[in-house]
PDB file of N, CA and C in Angstrom:
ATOM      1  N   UNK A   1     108.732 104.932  91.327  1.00  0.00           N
ATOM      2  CA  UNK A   1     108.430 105.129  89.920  1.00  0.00           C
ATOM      3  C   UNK A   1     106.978 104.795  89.590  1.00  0.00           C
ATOM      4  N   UNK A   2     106.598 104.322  90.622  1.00  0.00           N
ATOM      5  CA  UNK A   2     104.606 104.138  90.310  1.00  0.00           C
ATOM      6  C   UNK A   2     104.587 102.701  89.726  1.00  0.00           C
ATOM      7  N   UNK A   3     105.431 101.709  89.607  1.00  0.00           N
ATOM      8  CA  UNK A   3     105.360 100.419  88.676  1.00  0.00           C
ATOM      9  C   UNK A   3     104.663  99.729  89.545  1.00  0.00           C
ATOM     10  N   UNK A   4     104.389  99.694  90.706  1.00  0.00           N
ATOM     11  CA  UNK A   4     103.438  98.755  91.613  1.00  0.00           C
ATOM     12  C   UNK A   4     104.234  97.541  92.172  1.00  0.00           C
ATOM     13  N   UNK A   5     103.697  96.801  92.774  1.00  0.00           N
ATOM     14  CA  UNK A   5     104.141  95.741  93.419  1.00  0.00           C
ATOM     15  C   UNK A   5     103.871  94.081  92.630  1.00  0.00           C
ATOM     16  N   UNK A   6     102.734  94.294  91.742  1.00  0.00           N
ATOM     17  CA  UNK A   6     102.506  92.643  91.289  1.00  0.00           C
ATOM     18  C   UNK A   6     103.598  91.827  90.722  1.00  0.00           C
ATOM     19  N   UNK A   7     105.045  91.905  89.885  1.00  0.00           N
ATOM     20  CA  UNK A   7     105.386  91.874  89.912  1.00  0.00           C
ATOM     21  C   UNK A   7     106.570  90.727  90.856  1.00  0.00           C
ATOM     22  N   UNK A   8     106.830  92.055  91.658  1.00  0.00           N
ATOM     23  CA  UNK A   8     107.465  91.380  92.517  1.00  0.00           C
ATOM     24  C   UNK A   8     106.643  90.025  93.304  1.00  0.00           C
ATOM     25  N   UNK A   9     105.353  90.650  94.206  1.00  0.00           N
ATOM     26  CA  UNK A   9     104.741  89.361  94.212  1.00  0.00           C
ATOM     27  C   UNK A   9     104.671  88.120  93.883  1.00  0.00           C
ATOM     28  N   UNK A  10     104.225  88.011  92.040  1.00  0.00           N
ATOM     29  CA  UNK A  10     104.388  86.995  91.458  1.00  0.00           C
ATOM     30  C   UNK A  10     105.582  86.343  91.161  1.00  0.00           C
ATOM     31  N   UNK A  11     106.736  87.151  91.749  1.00  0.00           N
ATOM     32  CA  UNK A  11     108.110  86.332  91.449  1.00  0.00           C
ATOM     33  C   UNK A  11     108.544  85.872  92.742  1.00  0.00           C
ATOM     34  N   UNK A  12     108.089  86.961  94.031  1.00  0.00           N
ATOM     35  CA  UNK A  12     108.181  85.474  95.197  1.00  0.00           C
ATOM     36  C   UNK A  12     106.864  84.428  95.452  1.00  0.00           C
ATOM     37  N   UNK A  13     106.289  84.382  94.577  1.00  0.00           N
ATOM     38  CA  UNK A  13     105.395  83.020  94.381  1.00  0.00           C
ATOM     39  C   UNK A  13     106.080  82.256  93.189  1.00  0.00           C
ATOM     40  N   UNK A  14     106.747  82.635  92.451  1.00  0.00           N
ATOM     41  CA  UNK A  14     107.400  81.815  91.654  1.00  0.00           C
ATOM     42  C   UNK A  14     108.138  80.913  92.634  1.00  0.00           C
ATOM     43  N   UNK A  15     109.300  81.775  93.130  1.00  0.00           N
ATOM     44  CA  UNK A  15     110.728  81.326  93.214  1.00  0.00           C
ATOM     45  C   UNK A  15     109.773  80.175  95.105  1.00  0.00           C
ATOM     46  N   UNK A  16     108.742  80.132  94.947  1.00  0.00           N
ATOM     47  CA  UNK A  16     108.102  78.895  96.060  1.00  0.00           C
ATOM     48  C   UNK A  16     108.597  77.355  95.615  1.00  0.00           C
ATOM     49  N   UNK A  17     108.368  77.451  94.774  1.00  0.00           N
ATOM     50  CA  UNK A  17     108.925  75.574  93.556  1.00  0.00           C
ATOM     51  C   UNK A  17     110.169  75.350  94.641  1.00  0.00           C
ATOM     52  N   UNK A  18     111.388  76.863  93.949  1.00  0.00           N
ATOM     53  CA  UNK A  18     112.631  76.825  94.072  1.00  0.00           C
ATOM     54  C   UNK A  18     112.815  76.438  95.494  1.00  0.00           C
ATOM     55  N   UNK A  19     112.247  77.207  96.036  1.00  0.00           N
ATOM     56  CA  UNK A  19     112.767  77.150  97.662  1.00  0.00           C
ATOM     57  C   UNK A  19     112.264  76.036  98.344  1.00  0.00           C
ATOM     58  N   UNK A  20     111.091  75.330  97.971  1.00  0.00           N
ATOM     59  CA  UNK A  20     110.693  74.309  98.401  1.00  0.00           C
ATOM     60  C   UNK A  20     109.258  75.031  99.904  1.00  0.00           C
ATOM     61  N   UNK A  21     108.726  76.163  99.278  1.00  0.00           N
ATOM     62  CA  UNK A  21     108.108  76.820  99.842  1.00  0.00           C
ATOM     63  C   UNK A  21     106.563  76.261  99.989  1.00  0.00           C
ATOM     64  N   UNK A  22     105.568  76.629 100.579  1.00  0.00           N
ATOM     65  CA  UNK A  22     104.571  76.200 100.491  1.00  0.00           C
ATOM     66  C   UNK A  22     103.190  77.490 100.841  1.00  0.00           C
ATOM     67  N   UNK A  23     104.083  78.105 101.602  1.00  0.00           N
ATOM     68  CA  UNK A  23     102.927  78.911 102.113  1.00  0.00           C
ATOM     69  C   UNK A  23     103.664  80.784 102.131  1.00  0.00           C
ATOM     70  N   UNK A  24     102.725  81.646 101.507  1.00  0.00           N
ATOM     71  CA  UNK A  24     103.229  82.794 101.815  1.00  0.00           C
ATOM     72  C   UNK A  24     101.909  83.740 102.648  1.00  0.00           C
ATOM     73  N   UNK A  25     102.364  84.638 103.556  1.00  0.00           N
ATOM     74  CA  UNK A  25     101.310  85.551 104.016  1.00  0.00           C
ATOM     75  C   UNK A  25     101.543  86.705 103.819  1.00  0.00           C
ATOM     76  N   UNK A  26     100.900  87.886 103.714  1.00  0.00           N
ATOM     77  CA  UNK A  26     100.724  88.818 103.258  1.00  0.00           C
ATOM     78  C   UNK A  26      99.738  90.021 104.051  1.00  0.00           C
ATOM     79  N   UNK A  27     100.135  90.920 104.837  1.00  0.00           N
ATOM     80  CA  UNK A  27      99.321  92.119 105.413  1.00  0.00           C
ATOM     81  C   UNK A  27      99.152  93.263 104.431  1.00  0.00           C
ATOM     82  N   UNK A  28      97.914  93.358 103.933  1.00  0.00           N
ATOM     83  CA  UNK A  28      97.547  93.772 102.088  1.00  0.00           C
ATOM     84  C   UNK A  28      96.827  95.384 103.009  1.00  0.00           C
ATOM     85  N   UNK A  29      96.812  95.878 102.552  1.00  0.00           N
ATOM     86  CA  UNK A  29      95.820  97.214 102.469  1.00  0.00           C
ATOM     87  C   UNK A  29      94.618  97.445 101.704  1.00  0.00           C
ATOM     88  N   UNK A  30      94.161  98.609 101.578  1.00  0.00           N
ATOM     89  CA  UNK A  30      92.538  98.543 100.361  1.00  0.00           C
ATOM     90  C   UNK A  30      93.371  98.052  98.900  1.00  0.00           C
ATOM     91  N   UNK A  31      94.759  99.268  99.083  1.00  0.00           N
ATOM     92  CA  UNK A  31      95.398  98.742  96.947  1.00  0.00           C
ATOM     93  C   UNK A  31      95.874  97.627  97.071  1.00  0.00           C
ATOM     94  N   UNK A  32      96.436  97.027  97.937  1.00  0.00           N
ATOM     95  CA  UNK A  32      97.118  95.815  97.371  1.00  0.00           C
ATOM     96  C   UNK A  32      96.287  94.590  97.347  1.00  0.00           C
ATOM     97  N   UNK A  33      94.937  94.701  98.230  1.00  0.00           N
ATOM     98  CA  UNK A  33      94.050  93.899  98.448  1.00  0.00           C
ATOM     99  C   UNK A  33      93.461  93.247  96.949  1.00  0.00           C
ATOM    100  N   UNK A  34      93.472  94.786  95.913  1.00  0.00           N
ATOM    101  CA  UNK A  34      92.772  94.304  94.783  1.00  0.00           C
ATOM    102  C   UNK A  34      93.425  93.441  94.173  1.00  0.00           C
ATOM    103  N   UNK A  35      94.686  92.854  94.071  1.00  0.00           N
ATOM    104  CA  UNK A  35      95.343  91.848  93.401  1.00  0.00           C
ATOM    105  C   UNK A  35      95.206  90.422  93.814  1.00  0.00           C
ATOM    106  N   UNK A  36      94.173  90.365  95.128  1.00  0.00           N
ATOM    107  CA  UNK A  36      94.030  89.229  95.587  1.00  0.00           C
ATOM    108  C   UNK A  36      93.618  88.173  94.911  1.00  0.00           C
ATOM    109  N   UNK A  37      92.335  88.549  93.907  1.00  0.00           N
ATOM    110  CA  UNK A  37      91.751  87.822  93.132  1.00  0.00           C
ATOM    111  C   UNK A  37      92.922  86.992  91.985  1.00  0.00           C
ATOM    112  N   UNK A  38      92.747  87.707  91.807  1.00  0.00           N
ATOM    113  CA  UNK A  38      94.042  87.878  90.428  1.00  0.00           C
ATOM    114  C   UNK A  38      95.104  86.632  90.368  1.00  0.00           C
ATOM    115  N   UNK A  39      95.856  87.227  91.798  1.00  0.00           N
ATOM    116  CA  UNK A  39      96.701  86.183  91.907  1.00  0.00           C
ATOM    117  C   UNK A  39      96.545  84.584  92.755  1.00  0.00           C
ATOM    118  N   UNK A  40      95.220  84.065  92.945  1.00  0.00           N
ATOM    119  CA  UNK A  40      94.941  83.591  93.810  1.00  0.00           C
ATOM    120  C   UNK A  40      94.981  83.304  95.230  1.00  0.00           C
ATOM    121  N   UNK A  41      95.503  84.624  96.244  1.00  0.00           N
ATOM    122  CA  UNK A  41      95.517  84.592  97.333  1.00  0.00           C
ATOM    123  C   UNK A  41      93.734  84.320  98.056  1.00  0.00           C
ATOM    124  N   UNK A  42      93.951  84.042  99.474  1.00  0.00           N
ATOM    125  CA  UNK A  42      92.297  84.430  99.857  1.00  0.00           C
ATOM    126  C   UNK A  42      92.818  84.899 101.196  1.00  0.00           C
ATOM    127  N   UNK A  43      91.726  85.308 101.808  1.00  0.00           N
ATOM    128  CA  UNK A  43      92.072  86.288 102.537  1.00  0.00           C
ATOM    129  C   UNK A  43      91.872  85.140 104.175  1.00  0.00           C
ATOM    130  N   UNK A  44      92.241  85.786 104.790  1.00  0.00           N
ATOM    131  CA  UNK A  44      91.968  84.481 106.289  1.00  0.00           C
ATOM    132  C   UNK A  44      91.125  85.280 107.648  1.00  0.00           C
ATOM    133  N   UNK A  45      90.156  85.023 107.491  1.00  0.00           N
ATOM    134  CA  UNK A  45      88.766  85.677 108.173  1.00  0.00           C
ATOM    135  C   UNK A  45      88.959  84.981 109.360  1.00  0.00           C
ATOM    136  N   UNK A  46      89.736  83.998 110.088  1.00  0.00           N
ATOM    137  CA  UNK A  46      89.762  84.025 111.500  1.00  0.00           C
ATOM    138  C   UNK A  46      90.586  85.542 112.172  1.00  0.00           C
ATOM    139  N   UNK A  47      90.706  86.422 111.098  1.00  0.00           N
ATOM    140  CA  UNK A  47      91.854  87.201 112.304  1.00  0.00           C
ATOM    141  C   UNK A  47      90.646  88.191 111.781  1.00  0.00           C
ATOM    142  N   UNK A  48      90.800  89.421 113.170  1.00  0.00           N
ATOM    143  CA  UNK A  48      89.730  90.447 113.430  1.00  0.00           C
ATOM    144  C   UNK A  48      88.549  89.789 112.984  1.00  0.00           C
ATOM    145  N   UNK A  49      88.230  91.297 112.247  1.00  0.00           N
ATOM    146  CA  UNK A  49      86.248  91.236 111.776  1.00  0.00           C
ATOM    147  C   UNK A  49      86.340  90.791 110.519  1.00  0.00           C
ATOM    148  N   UNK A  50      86.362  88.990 110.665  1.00  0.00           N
ATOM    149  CA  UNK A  50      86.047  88.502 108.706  1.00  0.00           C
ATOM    150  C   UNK A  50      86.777  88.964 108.608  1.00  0.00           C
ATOM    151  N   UNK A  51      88.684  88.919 109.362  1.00  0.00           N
ATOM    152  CA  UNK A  51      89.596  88.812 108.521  1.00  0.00           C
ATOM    153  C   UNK A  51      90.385  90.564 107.927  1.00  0.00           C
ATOM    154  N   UNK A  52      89.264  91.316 108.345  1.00  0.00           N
ATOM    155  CA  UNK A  52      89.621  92.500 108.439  1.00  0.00           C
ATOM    156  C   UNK A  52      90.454  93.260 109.833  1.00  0.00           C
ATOM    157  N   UNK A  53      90.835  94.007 110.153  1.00  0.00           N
ATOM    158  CA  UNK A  53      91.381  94.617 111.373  1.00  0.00           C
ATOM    159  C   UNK A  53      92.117  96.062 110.891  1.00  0.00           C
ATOM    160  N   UNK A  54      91.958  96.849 112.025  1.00  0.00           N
ATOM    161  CA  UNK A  54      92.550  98.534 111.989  1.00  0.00           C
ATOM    162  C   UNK A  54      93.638  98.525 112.028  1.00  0.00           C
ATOM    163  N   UNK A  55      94.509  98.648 110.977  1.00  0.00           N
ATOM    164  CA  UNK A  55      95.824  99.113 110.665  1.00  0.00           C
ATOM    165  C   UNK A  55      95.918 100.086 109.590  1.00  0.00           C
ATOM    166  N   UNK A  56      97.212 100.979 109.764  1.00  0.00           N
ATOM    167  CA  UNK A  56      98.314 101.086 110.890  1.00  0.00           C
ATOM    168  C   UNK A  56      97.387 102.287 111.517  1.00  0.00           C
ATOM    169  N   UNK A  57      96.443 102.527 111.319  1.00  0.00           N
ATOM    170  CA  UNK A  57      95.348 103.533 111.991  1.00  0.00           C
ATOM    171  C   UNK A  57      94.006 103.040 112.100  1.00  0.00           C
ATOM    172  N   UNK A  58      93.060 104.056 112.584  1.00  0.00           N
ATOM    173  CA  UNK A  58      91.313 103.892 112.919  1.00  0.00           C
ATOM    174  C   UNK A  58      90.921 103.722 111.473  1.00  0.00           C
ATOM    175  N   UNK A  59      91.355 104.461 110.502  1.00  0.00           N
ATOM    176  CA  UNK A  59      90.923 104.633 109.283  1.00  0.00           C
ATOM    177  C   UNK A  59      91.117 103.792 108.225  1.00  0.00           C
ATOM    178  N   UNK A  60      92.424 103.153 108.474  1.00  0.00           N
ATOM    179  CA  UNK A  60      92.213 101.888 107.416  1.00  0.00           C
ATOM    180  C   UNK A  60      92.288 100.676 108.150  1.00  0.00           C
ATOM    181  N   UNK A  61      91.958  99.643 107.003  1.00  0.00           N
ATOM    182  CA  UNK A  61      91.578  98.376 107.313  1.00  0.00           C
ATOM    183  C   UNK A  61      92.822  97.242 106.734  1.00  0.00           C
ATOM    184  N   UNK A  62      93.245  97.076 107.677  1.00  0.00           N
ATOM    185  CA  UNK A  62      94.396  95.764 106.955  1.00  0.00           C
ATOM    186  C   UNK A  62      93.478  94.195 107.229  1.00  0.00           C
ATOM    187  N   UNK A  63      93.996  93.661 105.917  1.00  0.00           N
ATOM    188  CA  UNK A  63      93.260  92.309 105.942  1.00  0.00           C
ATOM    189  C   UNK A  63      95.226  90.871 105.994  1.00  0.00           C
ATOM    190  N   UNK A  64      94.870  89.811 105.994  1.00  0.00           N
ATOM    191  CA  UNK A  64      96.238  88.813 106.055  1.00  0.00           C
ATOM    192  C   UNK A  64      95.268  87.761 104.572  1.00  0.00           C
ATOM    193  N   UNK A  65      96.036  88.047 103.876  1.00  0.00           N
ATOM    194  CA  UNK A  65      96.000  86.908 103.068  1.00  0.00           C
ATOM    195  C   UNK A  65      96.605  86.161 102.966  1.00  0.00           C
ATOM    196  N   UNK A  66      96.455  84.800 102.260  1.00  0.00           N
ATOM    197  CA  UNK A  66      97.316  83.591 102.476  1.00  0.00           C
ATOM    198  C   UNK A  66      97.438  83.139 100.942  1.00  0.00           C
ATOM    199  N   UNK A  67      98.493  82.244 100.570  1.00  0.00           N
ATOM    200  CA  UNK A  67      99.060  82.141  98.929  1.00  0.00           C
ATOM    201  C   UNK A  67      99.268  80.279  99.393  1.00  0.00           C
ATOM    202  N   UNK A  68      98.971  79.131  99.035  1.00  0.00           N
ATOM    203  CA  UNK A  68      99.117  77.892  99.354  1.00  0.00           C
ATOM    204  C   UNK A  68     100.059  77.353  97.939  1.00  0.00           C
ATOM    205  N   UNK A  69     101.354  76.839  97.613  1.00  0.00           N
ATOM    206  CA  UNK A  69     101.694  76.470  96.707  1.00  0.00           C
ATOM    207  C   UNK A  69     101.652  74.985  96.373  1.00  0.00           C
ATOM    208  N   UNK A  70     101.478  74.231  95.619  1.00  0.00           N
ATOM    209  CA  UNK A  70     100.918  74.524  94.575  1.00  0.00           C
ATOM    210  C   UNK A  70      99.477  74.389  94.246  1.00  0.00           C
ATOM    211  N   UNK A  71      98.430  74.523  95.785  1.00  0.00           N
ATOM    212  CA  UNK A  71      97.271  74.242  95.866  1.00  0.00           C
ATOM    213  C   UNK A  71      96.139  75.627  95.085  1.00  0.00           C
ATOM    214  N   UNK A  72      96.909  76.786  95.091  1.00  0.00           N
ATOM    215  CA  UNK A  72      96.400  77.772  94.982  1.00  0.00           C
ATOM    216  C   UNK A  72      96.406  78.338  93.418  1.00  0.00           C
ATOM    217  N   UNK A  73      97.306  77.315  92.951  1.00  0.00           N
ATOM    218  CA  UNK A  73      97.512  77.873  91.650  1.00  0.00           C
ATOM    219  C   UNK A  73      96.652  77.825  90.657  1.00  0.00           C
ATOM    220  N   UNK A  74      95.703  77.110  90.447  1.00  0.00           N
ATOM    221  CA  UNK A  74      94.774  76.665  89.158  1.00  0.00           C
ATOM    222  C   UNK A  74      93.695  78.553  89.963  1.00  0.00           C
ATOM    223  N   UNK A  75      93.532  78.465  90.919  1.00  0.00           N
ATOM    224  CA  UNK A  75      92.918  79.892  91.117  1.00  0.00           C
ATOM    225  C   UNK A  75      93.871  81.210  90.303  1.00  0.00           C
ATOM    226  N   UNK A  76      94.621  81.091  89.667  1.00  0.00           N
ATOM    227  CA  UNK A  76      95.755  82.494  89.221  1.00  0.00           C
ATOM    228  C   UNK A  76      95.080  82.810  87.907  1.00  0.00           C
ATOM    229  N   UNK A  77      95.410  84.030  87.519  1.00  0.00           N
ATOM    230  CA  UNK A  77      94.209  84.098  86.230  1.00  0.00           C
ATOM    231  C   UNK A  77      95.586  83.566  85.052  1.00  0.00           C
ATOM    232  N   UNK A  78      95.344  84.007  84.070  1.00  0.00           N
ATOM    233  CA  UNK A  78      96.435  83.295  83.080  1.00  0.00           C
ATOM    234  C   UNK A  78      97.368  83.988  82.859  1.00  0.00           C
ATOM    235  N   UNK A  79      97.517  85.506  82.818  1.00  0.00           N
ATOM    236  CA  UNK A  79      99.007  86.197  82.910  1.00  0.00           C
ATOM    237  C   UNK A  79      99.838  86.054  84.325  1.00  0.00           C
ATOM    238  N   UNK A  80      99.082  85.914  85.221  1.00  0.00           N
ATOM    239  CA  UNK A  80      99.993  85.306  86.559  1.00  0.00           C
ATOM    240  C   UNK A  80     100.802  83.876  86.060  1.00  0.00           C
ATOM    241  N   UNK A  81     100.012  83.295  85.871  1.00  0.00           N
ATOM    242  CA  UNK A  81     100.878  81.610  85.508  1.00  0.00           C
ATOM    243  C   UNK A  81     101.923  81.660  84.670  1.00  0.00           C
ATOM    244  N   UNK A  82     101.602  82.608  83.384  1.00  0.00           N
ATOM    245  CA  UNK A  82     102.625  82.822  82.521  1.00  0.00           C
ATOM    246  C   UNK A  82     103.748  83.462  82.685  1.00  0.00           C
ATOM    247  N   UNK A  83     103.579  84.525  83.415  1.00  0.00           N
ATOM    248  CA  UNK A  83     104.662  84.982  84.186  1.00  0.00           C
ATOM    249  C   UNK A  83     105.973  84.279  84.971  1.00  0.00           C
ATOM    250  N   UNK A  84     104.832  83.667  85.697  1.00  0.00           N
ATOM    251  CA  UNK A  84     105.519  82.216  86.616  1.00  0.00           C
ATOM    252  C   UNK A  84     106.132  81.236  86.125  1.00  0.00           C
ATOM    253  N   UNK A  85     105.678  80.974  84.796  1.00  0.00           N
ATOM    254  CA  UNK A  85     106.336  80.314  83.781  1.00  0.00           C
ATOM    255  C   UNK A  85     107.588  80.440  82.948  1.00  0.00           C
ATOM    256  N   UNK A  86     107.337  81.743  82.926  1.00  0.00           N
ATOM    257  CA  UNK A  86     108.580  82.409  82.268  1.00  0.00           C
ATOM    258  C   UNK A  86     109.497  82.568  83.085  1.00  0.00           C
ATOM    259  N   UNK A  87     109.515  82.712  84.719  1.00  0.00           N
ATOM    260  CA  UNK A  87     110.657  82.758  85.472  1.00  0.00           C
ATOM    261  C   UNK A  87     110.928  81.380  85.748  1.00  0.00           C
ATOM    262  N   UNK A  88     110.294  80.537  85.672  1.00  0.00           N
ATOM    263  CA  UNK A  88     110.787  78.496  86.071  1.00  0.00           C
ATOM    264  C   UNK A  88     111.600  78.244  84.480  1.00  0.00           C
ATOM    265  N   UNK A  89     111.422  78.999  83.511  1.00  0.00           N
ATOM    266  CA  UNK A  89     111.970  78.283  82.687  1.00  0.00           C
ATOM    267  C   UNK A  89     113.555  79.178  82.249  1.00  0.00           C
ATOM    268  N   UNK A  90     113.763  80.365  82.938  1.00  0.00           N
ATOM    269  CA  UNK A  90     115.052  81.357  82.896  1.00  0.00           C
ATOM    270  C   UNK A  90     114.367  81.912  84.398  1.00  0.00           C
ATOM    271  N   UNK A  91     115.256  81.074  85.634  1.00  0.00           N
ATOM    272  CA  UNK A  91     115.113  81.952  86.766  1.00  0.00           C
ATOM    273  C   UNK A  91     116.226  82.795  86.699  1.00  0.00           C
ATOM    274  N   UNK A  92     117.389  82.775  85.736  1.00  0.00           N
ATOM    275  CA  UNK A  92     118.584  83.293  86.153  1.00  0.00           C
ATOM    276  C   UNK A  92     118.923  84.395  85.064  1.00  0.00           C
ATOM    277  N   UNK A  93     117.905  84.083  84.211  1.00  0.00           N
ATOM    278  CA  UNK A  93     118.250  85.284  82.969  1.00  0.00           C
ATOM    279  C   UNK A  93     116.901  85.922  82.744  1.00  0.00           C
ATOM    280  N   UNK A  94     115.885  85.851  83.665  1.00  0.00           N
ATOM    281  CA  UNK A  94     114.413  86.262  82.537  1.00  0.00           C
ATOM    282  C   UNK A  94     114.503  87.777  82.879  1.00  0.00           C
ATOM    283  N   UNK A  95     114.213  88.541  81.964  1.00  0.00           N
ATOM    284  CA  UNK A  95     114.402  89.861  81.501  1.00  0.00           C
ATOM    285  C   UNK A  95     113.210  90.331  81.304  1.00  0.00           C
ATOM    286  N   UNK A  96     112.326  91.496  82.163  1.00  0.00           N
ATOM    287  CA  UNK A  96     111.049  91.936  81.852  1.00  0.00           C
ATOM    288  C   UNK A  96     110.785  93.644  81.608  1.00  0.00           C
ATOM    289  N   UNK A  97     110.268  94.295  81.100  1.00  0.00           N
ATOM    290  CA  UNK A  97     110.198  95.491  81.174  1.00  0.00           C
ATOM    291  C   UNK A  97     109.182  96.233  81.843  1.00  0.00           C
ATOM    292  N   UNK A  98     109.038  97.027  82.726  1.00  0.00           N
ATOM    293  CA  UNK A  98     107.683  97.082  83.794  1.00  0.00           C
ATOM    294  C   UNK A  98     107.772  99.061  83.657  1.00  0.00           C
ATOM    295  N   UNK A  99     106.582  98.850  82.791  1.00  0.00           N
ATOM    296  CA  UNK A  99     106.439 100.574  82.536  1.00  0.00           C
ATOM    297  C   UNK A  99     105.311 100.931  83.323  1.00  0.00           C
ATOM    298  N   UNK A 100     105.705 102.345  84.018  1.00  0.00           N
ATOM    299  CA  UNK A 100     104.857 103.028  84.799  1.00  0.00           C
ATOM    300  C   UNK A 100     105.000 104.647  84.691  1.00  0.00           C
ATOM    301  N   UNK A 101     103.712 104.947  85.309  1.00  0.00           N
ATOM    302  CA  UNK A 101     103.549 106.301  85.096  1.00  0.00           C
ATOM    303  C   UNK A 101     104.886 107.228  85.607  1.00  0.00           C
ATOM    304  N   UNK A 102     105.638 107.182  85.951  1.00  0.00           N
ATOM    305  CA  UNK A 102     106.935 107.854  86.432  1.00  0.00           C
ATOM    306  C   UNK A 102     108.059 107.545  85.242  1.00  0.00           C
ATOM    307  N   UNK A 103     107.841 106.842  84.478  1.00  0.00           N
ATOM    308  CA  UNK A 103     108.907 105.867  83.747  1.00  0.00           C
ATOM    309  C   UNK A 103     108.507 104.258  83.220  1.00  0.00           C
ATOM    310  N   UNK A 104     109.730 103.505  82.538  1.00  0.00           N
ATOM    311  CA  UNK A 104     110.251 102.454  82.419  1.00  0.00           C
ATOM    312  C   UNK A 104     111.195 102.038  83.345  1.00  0.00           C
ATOM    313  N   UNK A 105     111.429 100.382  83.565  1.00  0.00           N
ATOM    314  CA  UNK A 105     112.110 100.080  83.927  1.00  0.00           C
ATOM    315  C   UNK A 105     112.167  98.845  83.625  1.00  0.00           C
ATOM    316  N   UNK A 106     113.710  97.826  83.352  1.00  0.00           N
ATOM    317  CA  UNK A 106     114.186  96.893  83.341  1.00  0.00           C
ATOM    318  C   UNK A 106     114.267  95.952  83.936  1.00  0.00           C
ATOM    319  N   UNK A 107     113.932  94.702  84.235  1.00  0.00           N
ATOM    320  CA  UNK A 107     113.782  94.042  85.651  1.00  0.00           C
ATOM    321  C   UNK A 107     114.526  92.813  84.834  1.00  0.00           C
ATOM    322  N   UNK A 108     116.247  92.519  85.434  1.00  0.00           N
ATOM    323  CA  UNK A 108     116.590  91.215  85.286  1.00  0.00           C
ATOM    324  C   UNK A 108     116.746  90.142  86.358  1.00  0.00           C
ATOM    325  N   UNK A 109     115.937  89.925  86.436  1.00  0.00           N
ATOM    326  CA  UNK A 109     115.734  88.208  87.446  1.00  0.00           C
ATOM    327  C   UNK A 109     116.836  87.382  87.156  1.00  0.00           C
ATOM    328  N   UNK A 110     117.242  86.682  88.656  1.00  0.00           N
ATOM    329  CA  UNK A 110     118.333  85.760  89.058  1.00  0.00           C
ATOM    330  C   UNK A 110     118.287  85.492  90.454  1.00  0.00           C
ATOM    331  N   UNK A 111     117.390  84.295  89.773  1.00  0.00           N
ATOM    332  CA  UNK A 111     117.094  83.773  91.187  1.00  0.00           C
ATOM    333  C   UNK A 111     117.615  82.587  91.239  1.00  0.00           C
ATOM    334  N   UNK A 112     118.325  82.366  92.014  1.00  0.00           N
ATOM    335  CA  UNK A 112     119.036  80.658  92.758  1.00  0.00           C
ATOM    336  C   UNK A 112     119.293  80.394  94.313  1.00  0.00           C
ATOM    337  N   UNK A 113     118.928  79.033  93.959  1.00  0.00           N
ATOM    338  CA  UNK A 113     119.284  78.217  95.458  1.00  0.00           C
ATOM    339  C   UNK A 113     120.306  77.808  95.707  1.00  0.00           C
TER     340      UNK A 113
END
């Protein structure tokens, strides 16, 4: 439906608290790369060239980013946190609407340990 991935992202960095998580990694591409900032990932330049390397072809470049909880968080811009906020305070009922160029769609979260 074209709604993208941030989203989801930011709700398995949420549900990190829950699980007692600490660390997530991530093999990003050129689009998903741009959310790096955003959500405070950084990228980890010991692997290939500065962190770059040829995947799944010659032509593109996959990078590994890394997400540290809860070290990484004051880096999140402020609709990430709020987000995150809104699922710690209804992990089991929070209700979001995620419109994209194909459509709308409904997203009810229920998340438990």
């Amino acid at each position: 439906m074209g709604l993208g991935v941030e989203w989801m992202v930011q709700s398995a960095m949420a549900s990190m608290s829950m699980l007692d998580l600490r660390n997530i990694l991530a093999l990003t591409s050129p689009v998903t790369r741009r959310m790096r900032d955003k959500m405070g990932w950084s990228i980890q330049d010991q692997f290939g060239d500065g962190g770059y390397f040829k995947y799944p072809n010659d032509k593109l470049r996959a990078s590994i980013e890394h997400f540290i909880f809860p070290d990484d968080l004051p880096k999140t811009h402020k609709d990430v946190k709020v987000f995150m906020e809104e699922i710690w305070a209804d992990p089991s009922g929070y209700v979001m609407n995620v419109k994209g160029p194909k459509g709308n769609l409904k997203v009810r979260f229920n998340i438990s340990v």
